[in-house]
N, C-alpha and C. Protein backbone atom coordinates (compact mmCIF):
# COMPACT_ATOMS: atom_id res chain seq x y z
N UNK A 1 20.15 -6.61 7.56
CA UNK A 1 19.64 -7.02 6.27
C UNK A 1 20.14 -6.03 5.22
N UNK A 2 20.54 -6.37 4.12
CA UNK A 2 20.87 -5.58 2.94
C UNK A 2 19.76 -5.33 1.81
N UNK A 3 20.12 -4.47 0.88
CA UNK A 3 19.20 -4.29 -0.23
C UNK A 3 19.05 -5.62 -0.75
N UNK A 4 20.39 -6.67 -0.91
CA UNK A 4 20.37 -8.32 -1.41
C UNK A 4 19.34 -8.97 -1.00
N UNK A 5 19.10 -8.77 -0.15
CA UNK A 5 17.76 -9.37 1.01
C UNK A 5 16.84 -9.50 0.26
N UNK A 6 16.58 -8.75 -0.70
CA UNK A 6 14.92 -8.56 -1.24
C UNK A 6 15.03 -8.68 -2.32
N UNK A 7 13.58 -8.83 -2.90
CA UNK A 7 13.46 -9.49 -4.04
C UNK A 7 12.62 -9.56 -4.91
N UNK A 8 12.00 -9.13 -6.55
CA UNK A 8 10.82 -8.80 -6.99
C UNK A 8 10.64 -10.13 -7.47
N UNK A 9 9.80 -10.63 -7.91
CA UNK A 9 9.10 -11.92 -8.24
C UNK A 9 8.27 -11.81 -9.43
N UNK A 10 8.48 -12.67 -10.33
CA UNK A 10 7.42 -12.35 -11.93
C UNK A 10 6.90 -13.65 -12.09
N UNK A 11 5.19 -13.53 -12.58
CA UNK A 11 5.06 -14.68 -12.86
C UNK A 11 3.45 -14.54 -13.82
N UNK A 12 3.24 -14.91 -14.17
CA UNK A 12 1.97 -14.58 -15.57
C UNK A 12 0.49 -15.42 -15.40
N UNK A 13 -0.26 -14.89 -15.78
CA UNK A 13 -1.87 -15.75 -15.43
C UNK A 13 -2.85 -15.14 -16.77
N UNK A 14 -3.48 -16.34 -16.96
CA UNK A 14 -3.99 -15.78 -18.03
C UNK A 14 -5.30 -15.25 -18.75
N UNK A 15 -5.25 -14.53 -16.87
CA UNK A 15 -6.90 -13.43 -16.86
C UNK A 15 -6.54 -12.41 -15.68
N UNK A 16 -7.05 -11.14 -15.62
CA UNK A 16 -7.02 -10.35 -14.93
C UNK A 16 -7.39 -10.97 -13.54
N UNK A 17 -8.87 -11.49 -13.39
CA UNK A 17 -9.11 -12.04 -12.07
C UNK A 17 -8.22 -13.13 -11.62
N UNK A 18 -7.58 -14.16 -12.21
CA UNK A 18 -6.51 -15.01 -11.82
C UNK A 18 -4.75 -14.36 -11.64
N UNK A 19 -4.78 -13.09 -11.96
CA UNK A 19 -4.05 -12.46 -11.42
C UNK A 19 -4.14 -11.87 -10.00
N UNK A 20 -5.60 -11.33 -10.49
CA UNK A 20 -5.56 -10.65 -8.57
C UNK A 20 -5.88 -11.57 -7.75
N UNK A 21 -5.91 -12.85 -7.96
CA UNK A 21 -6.59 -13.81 -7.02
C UNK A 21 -5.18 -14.64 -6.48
N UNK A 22 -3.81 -14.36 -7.64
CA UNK A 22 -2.48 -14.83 -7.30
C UNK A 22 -2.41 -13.71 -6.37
N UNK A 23 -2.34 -12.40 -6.29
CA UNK A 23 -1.73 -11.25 -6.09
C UNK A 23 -1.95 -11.24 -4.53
N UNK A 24 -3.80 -11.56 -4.35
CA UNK A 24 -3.89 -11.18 -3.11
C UNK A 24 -3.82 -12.24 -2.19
N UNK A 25 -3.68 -13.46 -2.51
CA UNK A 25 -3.38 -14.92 -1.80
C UNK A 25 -2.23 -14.38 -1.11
N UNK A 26 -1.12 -14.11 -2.11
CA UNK A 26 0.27 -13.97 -2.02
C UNK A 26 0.61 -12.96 -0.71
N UNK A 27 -0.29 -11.82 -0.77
CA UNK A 27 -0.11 -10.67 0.15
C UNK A 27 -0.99 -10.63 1.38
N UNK A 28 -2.04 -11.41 1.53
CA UNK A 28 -2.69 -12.68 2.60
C UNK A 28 -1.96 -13.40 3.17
N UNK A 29 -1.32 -13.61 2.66
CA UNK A 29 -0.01 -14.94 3.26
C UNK A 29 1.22 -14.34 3.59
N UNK A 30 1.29 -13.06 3.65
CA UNK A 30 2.40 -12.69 3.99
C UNK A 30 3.71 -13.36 3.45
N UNK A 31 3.61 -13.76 2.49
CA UNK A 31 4.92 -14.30 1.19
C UNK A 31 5.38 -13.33 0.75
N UNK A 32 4.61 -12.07 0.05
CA UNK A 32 4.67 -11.08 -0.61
C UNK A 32 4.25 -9.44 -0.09
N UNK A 33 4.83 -8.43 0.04
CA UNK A 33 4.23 -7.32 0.63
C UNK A 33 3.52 -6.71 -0.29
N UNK A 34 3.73 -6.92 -1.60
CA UNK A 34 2.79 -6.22 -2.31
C UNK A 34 3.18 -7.18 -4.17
N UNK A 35 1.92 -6.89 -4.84
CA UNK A 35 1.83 -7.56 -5.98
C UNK A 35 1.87 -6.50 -7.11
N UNK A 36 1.90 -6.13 -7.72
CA UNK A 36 1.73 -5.05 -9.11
C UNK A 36 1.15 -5.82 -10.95
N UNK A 37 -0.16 -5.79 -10.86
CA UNK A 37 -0.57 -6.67 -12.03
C UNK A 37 -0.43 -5.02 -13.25
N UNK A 38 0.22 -5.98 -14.22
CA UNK A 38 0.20 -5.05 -15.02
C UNK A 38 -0.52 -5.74 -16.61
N UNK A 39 -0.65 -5.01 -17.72
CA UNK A 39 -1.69 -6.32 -18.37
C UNK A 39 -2.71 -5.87 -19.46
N UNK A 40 -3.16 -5.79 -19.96
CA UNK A 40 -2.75 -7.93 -20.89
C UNK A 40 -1.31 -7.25 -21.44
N UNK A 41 -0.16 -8.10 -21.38
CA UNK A 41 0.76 -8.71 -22.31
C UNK A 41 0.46 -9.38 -23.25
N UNK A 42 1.17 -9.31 -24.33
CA UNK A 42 1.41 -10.67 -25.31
C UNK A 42 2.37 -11.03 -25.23
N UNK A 43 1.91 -12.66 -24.97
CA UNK A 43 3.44 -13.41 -24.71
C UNK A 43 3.53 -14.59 -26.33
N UNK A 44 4.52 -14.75 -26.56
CA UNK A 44 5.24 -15.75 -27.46
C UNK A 44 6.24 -16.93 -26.79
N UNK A 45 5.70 -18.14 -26.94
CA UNK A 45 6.72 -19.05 -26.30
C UNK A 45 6.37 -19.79 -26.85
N UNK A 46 7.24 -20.92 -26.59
CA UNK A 46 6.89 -22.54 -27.02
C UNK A 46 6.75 -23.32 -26.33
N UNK A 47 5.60 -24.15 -26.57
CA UNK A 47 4.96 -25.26 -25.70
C UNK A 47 4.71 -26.32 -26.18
N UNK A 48 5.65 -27.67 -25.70
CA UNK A 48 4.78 -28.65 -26.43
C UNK A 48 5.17 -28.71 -28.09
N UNK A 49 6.56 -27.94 -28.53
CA UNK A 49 6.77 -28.20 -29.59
C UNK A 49 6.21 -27.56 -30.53
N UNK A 50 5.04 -26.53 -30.43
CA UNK A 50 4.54 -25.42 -31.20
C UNK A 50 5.29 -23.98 -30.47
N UNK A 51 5.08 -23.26 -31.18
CA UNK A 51 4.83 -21.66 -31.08
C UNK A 51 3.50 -21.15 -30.91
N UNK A 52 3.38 -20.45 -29.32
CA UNK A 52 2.28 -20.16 -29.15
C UNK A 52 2.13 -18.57 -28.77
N UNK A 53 1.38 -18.21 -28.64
CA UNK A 53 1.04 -16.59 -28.55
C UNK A 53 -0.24 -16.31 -27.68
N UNK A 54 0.02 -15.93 -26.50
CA UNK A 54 -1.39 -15.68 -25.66
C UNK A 54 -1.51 -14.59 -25.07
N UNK A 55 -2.87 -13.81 -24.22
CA UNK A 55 -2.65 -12.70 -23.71
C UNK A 55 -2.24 -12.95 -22.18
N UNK A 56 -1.54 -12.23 -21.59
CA UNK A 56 -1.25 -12.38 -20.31
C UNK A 56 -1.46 -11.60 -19.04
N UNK A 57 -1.58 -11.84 -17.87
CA UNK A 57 -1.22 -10.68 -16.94
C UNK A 57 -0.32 -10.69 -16.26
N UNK A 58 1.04 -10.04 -15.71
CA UNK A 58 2.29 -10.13 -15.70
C UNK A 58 2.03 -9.45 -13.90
N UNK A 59 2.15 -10.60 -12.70
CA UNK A 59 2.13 -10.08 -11.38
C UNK A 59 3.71 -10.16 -11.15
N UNK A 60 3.74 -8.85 -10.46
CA UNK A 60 5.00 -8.86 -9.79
C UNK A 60 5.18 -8.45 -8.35
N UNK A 61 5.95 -9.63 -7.71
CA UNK A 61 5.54 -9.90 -6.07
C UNK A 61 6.76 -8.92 -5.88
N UNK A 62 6.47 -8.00 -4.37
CA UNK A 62 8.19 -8.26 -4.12
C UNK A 62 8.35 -8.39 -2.54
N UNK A 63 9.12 -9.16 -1.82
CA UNK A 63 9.26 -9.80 -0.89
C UNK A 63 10.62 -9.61 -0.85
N UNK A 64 11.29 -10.93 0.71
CA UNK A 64 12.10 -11.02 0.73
C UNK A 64 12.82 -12.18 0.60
N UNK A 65 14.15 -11.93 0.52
CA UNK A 65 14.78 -13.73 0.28
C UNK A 65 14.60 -14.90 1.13
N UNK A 66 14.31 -14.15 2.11
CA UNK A 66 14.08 -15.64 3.23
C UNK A 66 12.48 -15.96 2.78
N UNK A 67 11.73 -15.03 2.13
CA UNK A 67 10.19 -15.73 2.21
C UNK A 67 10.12 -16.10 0.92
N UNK A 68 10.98 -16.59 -0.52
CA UNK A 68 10.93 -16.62 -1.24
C UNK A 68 10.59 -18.22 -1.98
N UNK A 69 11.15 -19.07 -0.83
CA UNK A 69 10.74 -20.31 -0.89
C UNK A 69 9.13 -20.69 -0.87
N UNK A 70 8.84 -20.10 0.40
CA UNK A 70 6.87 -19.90 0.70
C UNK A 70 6.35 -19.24 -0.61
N UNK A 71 6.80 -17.94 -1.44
CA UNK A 71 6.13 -17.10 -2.62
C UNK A 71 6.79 -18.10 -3.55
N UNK A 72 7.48 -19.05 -3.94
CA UNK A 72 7.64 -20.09 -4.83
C UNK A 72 6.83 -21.46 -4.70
N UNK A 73 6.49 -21.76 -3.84
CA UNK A 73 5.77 -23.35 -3.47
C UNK A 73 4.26 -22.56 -3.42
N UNK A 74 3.77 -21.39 -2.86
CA UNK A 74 2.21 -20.83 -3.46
C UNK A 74 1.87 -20.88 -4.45
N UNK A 75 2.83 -19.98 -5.51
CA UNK A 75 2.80 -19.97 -6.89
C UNK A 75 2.59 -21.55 -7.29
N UNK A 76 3.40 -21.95 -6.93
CA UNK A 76 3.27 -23.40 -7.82
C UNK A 76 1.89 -24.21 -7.24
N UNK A 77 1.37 -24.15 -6.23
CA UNK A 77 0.23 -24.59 -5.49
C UNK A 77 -0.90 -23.81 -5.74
N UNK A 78 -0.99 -22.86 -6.19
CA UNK A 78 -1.95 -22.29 -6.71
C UNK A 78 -2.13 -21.90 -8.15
N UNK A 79 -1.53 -21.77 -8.94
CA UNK A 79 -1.32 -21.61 -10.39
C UNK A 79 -1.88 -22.75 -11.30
N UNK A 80 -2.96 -22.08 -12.38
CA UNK A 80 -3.32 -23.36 -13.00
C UNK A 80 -2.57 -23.51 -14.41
N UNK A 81 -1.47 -23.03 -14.35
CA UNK A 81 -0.58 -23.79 -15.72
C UNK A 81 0.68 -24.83 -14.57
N UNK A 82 0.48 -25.15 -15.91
CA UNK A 82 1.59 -26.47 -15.50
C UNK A 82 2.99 -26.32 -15.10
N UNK A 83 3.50 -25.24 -15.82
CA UNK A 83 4.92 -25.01 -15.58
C UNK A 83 4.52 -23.20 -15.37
N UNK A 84 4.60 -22.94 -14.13
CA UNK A 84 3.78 -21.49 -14.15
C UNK A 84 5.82 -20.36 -14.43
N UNK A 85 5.57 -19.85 -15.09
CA UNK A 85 6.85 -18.90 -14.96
C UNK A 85 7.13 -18.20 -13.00
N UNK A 86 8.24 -18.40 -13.24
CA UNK A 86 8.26 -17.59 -11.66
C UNK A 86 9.87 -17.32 -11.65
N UNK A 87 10.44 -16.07 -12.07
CA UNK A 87 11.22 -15.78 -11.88
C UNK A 87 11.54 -14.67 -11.34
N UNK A 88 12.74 -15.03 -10.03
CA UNK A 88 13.22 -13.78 -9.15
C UNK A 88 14.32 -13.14 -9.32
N UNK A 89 14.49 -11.61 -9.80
CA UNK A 89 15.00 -10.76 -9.89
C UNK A 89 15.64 -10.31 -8.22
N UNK A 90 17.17 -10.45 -7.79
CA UNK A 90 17.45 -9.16 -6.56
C UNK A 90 17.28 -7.55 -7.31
N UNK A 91 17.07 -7.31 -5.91
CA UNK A 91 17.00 -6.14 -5.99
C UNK A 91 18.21 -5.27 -5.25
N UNK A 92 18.30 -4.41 -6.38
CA UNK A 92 20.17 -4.21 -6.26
C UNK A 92 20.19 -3.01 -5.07
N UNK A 93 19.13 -2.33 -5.44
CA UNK A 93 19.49 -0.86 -4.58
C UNK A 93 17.82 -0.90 -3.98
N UNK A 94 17.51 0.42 -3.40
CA UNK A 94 16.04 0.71 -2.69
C UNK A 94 15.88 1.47 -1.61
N UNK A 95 14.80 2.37 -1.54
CA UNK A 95 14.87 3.16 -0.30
C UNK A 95 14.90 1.59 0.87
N UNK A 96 15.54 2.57 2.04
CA UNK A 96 15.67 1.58 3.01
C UNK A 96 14.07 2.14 3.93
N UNK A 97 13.31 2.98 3.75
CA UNK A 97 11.82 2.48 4.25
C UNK A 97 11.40 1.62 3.86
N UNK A 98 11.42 1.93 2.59
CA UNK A 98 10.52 0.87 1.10
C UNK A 98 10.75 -0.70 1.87
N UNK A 99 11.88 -0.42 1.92
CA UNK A 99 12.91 -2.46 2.24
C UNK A 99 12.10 -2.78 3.34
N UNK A 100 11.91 -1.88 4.68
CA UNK A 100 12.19 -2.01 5.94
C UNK A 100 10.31 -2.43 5.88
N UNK A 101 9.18 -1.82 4.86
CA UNK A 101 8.24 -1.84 4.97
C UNK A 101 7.88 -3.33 4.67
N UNK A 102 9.01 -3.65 3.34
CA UNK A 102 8.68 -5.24 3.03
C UNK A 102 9.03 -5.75 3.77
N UNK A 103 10.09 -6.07 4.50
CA UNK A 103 10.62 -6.84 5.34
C UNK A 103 9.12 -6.99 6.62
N UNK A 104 8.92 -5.84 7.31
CA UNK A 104 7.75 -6.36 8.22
C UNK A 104 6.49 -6.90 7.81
N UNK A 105 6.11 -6.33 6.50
CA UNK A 105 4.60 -6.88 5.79
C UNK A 105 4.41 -8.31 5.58
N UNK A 106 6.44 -8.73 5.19
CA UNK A 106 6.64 -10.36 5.25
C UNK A 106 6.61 -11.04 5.91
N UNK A 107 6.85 -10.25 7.70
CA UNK A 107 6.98 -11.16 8.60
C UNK A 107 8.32 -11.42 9.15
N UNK A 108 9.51 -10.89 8.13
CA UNK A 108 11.12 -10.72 8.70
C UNK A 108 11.38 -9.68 9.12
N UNK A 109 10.71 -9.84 10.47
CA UNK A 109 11.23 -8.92 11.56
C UNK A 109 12.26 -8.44 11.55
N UNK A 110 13.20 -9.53 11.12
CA UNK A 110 15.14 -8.92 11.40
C UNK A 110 15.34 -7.65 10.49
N UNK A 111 14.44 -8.01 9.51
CA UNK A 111 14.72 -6.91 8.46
C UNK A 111 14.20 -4.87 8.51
N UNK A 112 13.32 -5.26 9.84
CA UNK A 112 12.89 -3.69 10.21
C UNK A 112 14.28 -2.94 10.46
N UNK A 113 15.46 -3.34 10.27
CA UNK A 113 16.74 -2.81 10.57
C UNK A 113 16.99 -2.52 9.32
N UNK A 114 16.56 -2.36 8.24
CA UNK A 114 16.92 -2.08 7.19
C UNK A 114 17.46 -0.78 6.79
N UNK A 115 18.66 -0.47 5.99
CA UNK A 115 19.19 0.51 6.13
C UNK A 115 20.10 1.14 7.46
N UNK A 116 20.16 0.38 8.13
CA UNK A 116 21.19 0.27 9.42
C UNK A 116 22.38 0.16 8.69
């Protein structure tokens, strides 16, 4: 497995407790090895043809590429906006514990070779 392998995950909720309630589903389910809520944001976007402005909490998963499909179909199965943001960042470089720790917390065994 390479550093390519892995992967941080962003996606927004728009309360602290509906953050940690994404965060720890996610890391329950072994989709995600760990979540990082950071928060409130203010976000600006458009919805619906207005300009809108709300406070946010900004979780960031990070996992690996093979479990990224499962931490994309949760998000969307559990998220109560409609079009929930979920965008994945690779991750270019990383200690190879760090990797090797996500890789088993996820469940991709293959990946305890990390840094090999």
């Amino acid at each position: 497995m390479t550093d390519t392998d892995f992967l941080t995950v962003l996606t927004t909720a728009d309360s602290a407790d509906k953050a940690r309630t994404l965060a720890r589903g996610a890391v329950t389910a072994r989709v995600a090895a760990c979540a990082q809520i950071s928060g409130p944001v203010t976000s600006v976007y458009r919805w619906e043809g207005a300009v809108e402005t709300a406070e946010e909490w900004q979780i960031l998963f990070k996992t690996t590429g093979a479990r990224y499909r499962e931490l994309e179909a949760y998000i969307e199965a559990t998220h109560d906006y409609d079009t929930p943001e979920i965008i994945a960042t690779p991750v270019v470089r990383g200690s190879a514990d760090y990797l090797a720790w996500v890789a088993a917390e996820t469940g991709d065994r293959a990946g305890e070779r990390a840094g090999d």
